[in-house]
Protein backbone atom coordinates (compact mmCIF):
# COMPACT_ATOMS: atom_id res chain seq x y z
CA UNK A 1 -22.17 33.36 -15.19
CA UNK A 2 -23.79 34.88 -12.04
CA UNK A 3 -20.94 36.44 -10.18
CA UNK A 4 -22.91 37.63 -7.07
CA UNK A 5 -24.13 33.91 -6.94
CA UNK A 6 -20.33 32.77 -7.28
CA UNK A 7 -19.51 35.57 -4.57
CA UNK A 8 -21.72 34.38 -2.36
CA UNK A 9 -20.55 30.92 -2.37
CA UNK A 10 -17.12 31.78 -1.84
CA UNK A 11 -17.84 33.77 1.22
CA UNK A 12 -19.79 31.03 2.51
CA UNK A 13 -17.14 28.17 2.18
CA UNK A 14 -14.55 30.89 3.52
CA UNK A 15 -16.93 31.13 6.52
CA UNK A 16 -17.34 27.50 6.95
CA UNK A 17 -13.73 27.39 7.23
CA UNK A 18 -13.06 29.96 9.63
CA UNK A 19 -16.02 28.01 11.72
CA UNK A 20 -14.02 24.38 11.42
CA UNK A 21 -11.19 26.19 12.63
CA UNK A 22 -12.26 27.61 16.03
CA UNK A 23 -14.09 23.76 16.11
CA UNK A 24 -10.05 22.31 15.80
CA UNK A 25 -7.16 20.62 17.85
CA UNK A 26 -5.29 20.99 14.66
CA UNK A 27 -5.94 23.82 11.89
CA UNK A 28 -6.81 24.74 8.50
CA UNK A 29 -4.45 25.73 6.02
CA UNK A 30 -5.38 27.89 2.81
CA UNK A 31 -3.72 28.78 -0.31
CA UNK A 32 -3.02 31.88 1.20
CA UNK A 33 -0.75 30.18 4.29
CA UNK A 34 3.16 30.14 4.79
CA UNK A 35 2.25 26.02 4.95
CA UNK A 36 0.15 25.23 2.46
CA UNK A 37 2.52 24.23 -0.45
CA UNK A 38 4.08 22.13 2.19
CA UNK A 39 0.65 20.76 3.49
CA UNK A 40 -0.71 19.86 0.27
CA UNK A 41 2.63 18.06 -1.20
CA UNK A 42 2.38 14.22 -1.35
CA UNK A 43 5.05 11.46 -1.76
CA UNK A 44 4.59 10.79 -5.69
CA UNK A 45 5.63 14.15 -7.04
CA UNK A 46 3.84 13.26 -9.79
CA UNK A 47 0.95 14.41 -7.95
CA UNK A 48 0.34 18.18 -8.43
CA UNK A 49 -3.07 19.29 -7.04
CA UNK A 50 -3.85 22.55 -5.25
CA UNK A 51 -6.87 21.66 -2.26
CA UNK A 52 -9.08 24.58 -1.46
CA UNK A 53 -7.62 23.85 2.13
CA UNK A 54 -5.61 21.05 4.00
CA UNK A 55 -6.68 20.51 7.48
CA UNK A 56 -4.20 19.09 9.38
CA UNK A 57 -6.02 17.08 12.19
CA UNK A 58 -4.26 17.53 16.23
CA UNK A 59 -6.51 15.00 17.21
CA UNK A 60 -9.04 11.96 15.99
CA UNK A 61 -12.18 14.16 17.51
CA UNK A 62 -10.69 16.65 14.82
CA UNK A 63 -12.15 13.99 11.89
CA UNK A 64 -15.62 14.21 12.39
CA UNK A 65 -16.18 18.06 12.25
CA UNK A 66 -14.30 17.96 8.71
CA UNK A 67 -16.73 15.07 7.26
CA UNK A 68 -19.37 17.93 8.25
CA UNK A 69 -17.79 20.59 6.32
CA UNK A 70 -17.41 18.16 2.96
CA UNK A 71 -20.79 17.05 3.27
CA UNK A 72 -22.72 20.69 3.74
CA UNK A 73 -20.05 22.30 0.86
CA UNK A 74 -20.40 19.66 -1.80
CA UNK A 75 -16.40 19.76 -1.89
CA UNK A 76 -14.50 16.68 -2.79
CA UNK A 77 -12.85 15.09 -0.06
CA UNK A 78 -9.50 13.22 -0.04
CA UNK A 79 -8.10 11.47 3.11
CA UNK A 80 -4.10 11.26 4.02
CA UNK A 81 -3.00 8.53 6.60
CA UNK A 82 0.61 8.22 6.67
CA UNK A 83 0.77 10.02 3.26
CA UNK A 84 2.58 7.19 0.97
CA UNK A 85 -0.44 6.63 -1.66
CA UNK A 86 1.06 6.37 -5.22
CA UNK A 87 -2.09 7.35 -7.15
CA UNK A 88 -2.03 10.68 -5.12
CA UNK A 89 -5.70 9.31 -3.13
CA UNK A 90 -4.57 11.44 -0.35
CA UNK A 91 -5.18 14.66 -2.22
CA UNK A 92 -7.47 16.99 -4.46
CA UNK A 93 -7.79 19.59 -6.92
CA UNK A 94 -9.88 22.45 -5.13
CA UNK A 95 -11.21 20.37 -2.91
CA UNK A 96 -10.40 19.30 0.92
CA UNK A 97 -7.69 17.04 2.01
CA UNK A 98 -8.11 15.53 5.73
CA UNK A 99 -4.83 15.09 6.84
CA UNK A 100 -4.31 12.58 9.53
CA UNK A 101 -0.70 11.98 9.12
CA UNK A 102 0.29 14.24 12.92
CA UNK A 103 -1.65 11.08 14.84
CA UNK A 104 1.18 8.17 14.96
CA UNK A 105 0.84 7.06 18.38
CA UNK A 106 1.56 3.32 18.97
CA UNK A 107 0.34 1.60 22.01
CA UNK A 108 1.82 -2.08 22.77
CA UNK A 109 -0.38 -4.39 25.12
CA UNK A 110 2.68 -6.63 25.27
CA UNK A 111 0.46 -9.39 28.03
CA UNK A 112 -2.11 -9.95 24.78
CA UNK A 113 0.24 -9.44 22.37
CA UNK A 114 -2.08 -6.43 20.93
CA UNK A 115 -0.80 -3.47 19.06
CA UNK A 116 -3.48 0.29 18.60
CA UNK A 117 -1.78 2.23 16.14
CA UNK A 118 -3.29 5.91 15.06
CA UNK A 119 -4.49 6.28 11.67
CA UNK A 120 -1.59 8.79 10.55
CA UNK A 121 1.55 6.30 12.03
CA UNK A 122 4.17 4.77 9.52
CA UNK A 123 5.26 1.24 9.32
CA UNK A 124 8.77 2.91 11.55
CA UNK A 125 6.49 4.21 14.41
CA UNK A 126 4.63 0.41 14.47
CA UNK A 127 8.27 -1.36 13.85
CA UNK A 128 10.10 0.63 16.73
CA UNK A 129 6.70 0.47 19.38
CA UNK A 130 6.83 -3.32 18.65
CA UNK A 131 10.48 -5.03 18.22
CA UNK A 132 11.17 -3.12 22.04
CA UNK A 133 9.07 -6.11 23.00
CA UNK A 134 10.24 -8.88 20.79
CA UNK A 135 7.22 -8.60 18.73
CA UNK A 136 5.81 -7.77 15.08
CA UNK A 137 2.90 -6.75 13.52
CA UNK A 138 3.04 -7.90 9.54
CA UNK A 139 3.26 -4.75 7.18
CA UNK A 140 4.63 -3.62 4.46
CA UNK A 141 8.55 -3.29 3.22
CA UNK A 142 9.11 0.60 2.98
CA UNK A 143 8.93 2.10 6.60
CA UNK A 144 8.16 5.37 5.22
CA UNK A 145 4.75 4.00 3.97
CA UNK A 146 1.31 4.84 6.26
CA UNK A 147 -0.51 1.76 8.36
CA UNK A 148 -3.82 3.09 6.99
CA UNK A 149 -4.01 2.74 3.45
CA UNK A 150 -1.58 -0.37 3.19
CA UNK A 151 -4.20 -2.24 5.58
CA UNK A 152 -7.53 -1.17 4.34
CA UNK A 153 -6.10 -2.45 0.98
CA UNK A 154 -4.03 -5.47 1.79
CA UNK A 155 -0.44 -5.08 3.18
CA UNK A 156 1.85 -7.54 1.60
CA UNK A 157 5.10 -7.42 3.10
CA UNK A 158 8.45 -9.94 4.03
CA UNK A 159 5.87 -11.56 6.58
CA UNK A 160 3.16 -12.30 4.37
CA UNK A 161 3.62 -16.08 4.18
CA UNK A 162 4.33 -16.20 7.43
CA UNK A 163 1.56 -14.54 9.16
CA UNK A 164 -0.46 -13.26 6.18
CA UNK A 165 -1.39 -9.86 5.14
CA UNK A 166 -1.71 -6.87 7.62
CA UNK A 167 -5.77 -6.99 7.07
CA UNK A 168 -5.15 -10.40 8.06
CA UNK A 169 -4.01 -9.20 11.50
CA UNK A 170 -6.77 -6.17 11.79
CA UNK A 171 -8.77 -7.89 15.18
CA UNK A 172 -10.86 -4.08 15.61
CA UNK A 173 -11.02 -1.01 14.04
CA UNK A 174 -12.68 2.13 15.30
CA UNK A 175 -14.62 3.96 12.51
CA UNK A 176 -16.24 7.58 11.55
CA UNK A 177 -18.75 7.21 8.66
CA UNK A 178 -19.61 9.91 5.97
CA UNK A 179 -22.56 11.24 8.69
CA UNK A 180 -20.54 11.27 11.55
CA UNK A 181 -20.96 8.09 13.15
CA UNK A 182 -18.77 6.31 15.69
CA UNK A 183 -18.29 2.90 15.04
CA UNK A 184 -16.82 0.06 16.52
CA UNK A 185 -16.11 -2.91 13.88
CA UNK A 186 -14.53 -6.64 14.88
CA UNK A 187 -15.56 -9.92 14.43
CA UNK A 188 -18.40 -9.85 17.18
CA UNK A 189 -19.66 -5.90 16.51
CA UNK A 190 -20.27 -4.87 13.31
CA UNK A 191 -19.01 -7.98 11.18
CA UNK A 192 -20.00 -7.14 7.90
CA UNK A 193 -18.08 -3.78 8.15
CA UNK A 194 -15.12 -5.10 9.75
CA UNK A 195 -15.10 -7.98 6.58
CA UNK A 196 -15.46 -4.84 3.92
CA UNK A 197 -12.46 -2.81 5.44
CA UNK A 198 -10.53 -5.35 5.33
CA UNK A 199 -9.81 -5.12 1.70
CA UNK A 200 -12.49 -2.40 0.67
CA UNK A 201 -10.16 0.43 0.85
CA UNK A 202 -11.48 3.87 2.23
CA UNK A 203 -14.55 3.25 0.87
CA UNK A 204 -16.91 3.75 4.20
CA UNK A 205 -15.10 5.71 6.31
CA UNK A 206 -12.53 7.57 8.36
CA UNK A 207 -10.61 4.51 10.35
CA UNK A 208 -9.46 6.49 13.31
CA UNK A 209 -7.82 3.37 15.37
CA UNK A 210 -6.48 0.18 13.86
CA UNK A 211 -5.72 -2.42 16.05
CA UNK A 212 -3.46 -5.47 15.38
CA UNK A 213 -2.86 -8.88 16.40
CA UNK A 214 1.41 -9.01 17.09
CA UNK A 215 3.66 -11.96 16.69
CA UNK A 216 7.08 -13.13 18.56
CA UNK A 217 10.13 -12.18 16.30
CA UNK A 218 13.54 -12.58 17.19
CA UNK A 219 15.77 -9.41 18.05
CA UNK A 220 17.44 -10.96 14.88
CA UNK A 221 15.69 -12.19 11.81
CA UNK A 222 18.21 -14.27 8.92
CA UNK A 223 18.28 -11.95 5.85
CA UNK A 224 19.87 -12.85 2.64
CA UNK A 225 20.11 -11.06 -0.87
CA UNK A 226 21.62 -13.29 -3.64
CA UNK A 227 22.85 -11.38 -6.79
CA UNK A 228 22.54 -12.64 -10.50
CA UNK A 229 23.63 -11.09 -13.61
CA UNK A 230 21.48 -11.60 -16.73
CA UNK A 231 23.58 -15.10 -17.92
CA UNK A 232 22.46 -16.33 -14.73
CA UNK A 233 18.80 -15.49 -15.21
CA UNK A 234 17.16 -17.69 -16.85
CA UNK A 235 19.16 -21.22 -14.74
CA UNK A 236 18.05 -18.59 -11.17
CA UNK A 237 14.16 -18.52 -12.17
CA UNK A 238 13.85 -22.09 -12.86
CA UNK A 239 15.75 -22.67 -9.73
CA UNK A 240 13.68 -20.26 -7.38
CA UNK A 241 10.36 -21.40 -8.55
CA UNK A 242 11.39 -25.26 -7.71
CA UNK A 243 12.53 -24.16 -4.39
CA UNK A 244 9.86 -22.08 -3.52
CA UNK A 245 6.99 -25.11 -4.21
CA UNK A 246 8.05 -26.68 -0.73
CA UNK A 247 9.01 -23.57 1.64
CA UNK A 248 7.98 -23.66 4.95
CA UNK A 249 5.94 -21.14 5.85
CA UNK A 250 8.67 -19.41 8.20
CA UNK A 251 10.72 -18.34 4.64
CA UNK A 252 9.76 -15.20 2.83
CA UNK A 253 11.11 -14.84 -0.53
CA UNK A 254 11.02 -12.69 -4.02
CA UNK A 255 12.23 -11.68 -6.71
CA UNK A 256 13.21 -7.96 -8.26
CA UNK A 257 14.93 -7.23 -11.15
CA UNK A 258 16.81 -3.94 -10.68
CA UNK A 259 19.77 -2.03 -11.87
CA UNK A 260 20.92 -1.11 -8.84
CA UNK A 261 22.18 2.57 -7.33
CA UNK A 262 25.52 4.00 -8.75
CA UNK A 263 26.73 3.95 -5.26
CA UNK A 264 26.60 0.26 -4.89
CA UNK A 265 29.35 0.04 -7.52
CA UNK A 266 27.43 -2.55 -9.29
CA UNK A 267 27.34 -1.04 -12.95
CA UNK A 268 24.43 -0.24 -15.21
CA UNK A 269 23.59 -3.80 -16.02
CA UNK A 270 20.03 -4.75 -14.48
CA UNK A 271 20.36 -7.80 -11.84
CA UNK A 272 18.06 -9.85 -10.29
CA UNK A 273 17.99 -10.25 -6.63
CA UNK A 274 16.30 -12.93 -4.69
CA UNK A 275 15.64 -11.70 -0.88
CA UNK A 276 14.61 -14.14 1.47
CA UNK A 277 13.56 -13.48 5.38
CA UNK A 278 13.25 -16.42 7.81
CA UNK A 279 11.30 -15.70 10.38
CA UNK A 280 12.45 -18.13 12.70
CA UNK A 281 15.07 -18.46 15.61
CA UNK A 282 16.69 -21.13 14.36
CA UNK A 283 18.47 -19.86 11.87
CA UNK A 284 20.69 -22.68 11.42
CA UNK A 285 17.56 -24.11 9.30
CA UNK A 286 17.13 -20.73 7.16
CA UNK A 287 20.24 -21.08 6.69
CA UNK A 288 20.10 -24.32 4.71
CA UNK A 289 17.43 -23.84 2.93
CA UNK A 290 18.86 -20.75 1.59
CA UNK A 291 21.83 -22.64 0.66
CA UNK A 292 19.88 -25.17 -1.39
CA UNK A 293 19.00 -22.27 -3.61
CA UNK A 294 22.47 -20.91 -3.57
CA UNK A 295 23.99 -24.63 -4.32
CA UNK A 296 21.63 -24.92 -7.56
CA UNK A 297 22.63 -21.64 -8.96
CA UNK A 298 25.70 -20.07 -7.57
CA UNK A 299 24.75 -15.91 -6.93
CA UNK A 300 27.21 -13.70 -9.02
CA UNK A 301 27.06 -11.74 -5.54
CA UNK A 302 25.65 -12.01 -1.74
CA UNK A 303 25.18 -10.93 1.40
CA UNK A 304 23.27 -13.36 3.99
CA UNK A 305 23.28 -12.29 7.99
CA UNK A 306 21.14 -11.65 10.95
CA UNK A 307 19.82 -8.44 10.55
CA UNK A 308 17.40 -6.39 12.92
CA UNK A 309 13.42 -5.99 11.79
CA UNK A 310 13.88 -2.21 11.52
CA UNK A 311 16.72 -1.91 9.73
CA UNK A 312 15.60 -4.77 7.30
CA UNK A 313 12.57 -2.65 7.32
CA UNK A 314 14.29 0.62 6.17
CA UNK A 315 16.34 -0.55 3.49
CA UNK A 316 14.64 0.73 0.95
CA UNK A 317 14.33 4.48 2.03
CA UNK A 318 16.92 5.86 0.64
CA UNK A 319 15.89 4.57 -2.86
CA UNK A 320 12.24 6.15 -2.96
CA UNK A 321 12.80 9.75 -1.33
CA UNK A 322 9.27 11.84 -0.79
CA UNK A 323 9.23 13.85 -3.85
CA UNK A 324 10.04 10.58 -6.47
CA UNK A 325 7.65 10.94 -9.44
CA UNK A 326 6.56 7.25 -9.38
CA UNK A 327 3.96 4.53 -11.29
CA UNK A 328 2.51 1.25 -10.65
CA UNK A 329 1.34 -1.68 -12.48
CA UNK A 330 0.59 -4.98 -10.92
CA UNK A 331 -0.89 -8.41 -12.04
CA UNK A 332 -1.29 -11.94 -10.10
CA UNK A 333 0.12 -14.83 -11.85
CA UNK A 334 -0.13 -18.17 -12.44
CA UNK A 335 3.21 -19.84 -12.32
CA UNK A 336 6.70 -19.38 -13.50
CA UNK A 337 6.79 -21.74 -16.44
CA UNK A 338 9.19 -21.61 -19.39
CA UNK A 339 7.36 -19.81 -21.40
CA UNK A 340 6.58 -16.72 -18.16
CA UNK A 341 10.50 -16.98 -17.29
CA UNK A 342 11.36 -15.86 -20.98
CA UNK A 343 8.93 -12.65 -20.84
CA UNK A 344 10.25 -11.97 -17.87
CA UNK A 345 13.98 -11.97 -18.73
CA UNK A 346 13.19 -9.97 -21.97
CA UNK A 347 11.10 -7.66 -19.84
CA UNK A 348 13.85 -7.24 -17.72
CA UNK A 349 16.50 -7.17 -20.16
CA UNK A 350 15.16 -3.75 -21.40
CA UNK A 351 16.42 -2.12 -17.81
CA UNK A 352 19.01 -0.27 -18.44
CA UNK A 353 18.76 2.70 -15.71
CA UNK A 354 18.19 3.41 -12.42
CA UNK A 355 14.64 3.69 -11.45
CA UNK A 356 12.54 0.96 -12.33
CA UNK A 357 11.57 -2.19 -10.83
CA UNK A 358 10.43 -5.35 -11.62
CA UNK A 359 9.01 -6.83 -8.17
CA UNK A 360 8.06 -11.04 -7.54
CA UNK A 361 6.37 -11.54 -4.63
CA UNK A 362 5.96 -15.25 -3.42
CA UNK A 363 2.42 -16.27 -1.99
CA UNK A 364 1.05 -18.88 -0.37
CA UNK A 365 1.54 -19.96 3.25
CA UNK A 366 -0.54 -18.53 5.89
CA UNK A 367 -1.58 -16.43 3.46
CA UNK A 368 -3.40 -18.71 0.93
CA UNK A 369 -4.89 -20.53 4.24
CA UNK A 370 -7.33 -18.05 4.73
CA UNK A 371 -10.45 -18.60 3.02
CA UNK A 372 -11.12 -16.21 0.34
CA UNK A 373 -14.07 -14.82 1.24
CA UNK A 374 -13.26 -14.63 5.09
CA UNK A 375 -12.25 -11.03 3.85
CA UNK A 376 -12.48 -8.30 0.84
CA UNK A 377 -9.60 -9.08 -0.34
CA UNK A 378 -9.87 -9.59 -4.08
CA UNK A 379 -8.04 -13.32 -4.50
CA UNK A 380 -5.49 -15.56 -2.73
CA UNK A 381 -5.18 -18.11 -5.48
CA UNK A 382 -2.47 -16.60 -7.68
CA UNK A 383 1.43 -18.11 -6.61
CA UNK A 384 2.91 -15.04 -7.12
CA UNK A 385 2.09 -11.42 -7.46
CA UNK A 386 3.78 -9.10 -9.44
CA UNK A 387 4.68 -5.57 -9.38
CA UNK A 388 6.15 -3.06 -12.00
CA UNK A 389 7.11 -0.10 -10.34
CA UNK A 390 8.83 3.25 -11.76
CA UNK A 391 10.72 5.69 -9.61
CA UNK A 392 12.34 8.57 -10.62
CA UNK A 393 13.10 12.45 -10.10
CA UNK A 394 13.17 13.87 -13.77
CA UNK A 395 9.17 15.08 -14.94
CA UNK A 396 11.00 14.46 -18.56
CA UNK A 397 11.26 10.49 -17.70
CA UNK A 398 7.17 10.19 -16.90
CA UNK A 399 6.32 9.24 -20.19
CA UNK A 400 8.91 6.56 -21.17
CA UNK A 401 8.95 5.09 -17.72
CA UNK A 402 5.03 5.14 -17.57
CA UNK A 403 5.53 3.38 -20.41
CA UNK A 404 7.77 0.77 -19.91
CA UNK A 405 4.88 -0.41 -17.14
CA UNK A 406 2.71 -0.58 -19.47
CA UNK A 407 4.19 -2.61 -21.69
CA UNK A 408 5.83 -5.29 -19.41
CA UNK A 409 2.36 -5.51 -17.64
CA UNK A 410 0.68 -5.82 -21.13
CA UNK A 411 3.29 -8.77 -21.87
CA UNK A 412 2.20 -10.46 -18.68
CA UNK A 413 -1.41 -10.61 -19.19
CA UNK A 414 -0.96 -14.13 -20.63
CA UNK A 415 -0.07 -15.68 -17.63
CA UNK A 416 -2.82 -13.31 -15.17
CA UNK A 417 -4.29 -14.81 -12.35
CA UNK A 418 -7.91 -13.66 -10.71
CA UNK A 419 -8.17 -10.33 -9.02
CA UNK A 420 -5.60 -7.13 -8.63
CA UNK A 421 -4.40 -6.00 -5.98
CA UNK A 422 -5.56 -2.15 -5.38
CA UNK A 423 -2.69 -1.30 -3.32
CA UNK A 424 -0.11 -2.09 -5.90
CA UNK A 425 -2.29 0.17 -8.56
CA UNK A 426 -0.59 3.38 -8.93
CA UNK A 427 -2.45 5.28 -11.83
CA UNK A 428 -1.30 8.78 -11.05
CA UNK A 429 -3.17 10.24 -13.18
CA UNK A 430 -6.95 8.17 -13.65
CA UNK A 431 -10.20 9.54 -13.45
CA UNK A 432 -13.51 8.51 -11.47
CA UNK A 433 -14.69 5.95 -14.05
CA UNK A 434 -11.56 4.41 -14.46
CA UNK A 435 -10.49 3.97 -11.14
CA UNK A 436 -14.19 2.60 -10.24
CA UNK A 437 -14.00 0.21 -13.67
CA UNK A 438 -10.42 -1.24 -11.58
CA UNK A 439 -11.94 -1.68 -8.79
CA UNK A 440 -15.04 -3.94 -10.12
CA UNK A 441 -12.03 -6.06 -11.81
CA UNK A 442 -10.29 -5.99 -9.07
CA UNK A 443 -12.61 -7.60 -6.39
CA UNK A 444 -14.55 -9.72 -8.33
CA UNK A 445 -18.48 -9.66 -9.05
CA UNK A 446 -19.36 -11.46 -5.70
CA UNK A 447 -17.08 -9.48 -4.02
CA UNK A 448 -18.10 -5.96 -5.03
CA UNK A 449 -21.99 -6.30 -5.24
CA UNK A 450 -21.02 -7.56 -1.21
CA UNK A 451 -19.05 -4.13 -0.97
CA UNK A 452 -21.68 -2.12 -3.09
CA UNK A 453 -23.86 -3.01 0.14
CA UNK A 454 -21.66 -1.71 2.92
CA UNK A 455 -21.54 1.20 0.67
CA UNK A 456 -24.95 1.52 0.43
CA UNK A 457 -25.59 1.60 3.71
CA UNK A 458 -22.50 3.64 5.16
CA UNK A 459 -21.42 6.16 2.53
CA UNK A 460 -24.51 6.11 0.22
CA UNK A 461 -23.87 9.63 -1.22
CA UNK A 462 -20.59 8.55 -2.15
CA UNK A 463 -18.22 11.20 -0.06
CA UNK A 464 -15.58 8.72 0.10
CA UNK A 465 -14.99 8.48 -3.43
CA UNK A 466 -11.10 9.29 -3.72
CA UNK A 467 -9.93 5.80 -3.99
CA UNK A 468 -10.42 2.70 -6.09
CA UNK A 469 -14.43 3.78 -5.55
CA UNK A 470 -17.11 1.29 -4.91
CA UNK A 471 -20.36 3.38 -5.91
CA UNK A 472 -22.94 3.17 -4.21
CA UNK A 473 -26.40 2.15 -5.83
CA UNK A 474 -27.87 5.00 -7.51
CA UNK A 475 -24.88 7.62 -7.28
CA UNK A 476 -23.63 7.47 -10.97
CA UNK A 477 -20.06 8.50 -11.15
CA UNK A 478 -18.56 11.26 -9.71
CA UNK A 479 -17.03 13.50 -11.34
């Protein structure tokens, strides 16, 4: 080991540092700060990494001078939007974290029906900027989660049938590559760009503005949650997935089987809810349809009203505090047939405690009318998508509940559908050729050769590599 060599690394990083500082709106924060355990904590406290620094960004001209300092140290570089990301993508072991997550401005241009959102706002700061007006801009369903990353990988949320996913709604984004480069992508400047971020991930840049196309929404939308015990199960499924075949594509609807928090009252017995939103003013037509399900098999339990966007929006929050220690599996399937609905109520049966889900998301609608390779999106063929999701607070529970993902998703694989979704992959813990292995699954040949392109010619030394990575030709894999 040559320690004078070492030495003199270390001094030089610590100068580079001090440099990017006094080059700031916002500031760097080091091991050695009052902040920094707070700075480098992320949402899945799972995720235990110690960055060689955080820098906390005051401002987007803030983003390019930290690209600078990644790409003259050799450090790894992880970027943080709103901060949500289950496999921990928004940090790094000894390595910098660009944290974006102080920029959440929302600006409304209520004439075009046009919503800029910062690349550090929530879905709460685009939900409360937008319903003020009437309007909505299709995201996600936890309001604690960030715009960024949700978009750049998808965004399925209780609009997605009804206006497609929130890259669906991307018209512009403003972009700073791995050399510092401004860039401006949309349909008409940059196309090829602006069709590999919407899907691609983080993969060729820093997005420092998103802007979205908004829809009309009433100060109301018709909400309904209808409750089954297991008996029920098996009669509910069968009954959902004739329903859903002819919804319009103003109703929203899934599935999750859940035992529910102690202070509902609703025992330790797992349930299966089926939410529906309908995204309509009349509601007097929601309102039937939901009570053709609820006439074919009678809910154990309900709750069906007008509700407002936000605090639809927000329900969740409560159940997945920053700090839950949380994992992800997800898989696109074919159908509900017999033979699915009995995995799935055996699956399910397991649940016995609070802290693990078993999500059904219905597809279709505007979203299957796009045309599959109008974006990077991996596949819009599969009827449903489903998501096995852990959450708890006790490190003891991450192997068993790890675990219990694992298995259900295994059980599924029968009835997979093309493509993953990389926004519902949550592997806390993978490394740099397993995440890149998902992502080649996960888009598709076509698709990622296509995406192996932009990433040849916008990050080809492969700084944005903390993500589901598309390498670039000739970079092997990181390490």
């Amino acid at each position: 080991m040559n320690t004078a060599q070492d030495n003199s690394g270390t001094e030089d990083l610590r100068r580079a540092l001090q440099e990017l500082g006094k080059r700031l709106v916002g500031s760097v924060i080091e091991p050695q700060d009052p902040l920094y355990d707070e700075a480098r904590a992320v949402w899945n406290g799972m995720i235990d990494r110690r960055p060689r620094a955080v820098i906390r960004a005051g401002a987007v001209q803030d983003i390019a001078p930290v690209l600078e300092v990644a790409r003259n140290t050799g450090l790894a570089l992880a970027v943080r939007g709103g901060g949500h990301s289950i496999a921990g993508h928004g940090t790094v072991e000894d390595g910098l974290v660009l944290d974006l997550g102080v920029l959440r401005s929302v600006e409304v241009d209520v004439e075009r029906r046009l919503v800029t959102v910062a690349p550090g706002a929530r879905l709460s700061d685009v939900d409360r900027a937008t319903t003020a007006h009437g309007l909505v801009v299709p995201l996600g369903e936890v309001s604690m989660t960030g715009v960024a990353g949700l978009t750049l990988g998808g965004g399925v949320g209780w609009l997605t049938r009804t206006h497609g996913l929130s890259l669906d709604n991307l018209v512009a984004a403003d972009l700073v590559t791995a050399r510092g480069e401004h860039l401006h992508a949309s349909e008409q400047e940059n196309p090829e760009l602006f069709w590999g971020l919407r899907g691609g991930g983080g993969n060729f840049g820093v997005v420092s503005s998103f802007t979205f196309r908004a829809h009309p929404l009433p100060a109301e939308v018709l909400c309904a949650n209808l409750f089954y015990r297991p008996a029920r199960w098996r009669d509910a499924l069968r009954a959902f997935d004739r329903w859903a075949q002819e919804l319009p594509e103003e109703m929203n609807a899934g599935i999750t089987f859940i035992v529910l928090p102690p202070e509902l009252g609703m025992g330790r017995q797992p349930w299966m809810v089926l939410g529906c939103v309908w995204a309509s003013e009349d509601h007097d037509a929601g309102r039937g349809l939901i009570e053709r399900l609820r006439s074919a098999v009678a809910p154990d339990a309900e709750e069906t009203a007008p509700t407002s966007w936000t605090v639809w929006q927000s329900a969740m929050d409560e159940m997945l505090p920053p700090g839950s220690r949380s994992y992800l599996k997800n898989q696109p399937i074919t159908g509900l047939d017999e033979t699915a609905r009995e995995v799935l109520v055996d699956v399910a049966s397991d649940m016995t405690w609070f802290g693990t889900a078993i999500n059904i998301y219905t597809m279709g609608g505007a979203f299957g009318r796009i045309p599959d390779d109008a974006t990077a999106f991996p596949d819009r063929s599969a009827k449903y998508w489903v998501e096995i999701t852990g959450f708890w607070t006790d490190p003891a529970e991450d192997q068993r509940l790890s675990a219990f993902a694992r298995t259900a998703h295994a059980r599924l694989q029968p009835f997979a559908a093309a493509g993953q979704y990389v926004n519902f992959i949550g592997e806390p813990l993978a490394g740099a050729e397993e995440t890149a292995e998902t992502a080649r699954r996960a888009y598709g040949l076509v698709k990622y050769e296509r995406l192996v392109a932009l990433k040849n010619r916008y990050d080809p030394e492969n700084l944005f590599r903390l993500n589901h990575n598309v390498i670039p030709v000739n970079a092997g894999t990181p390490s």
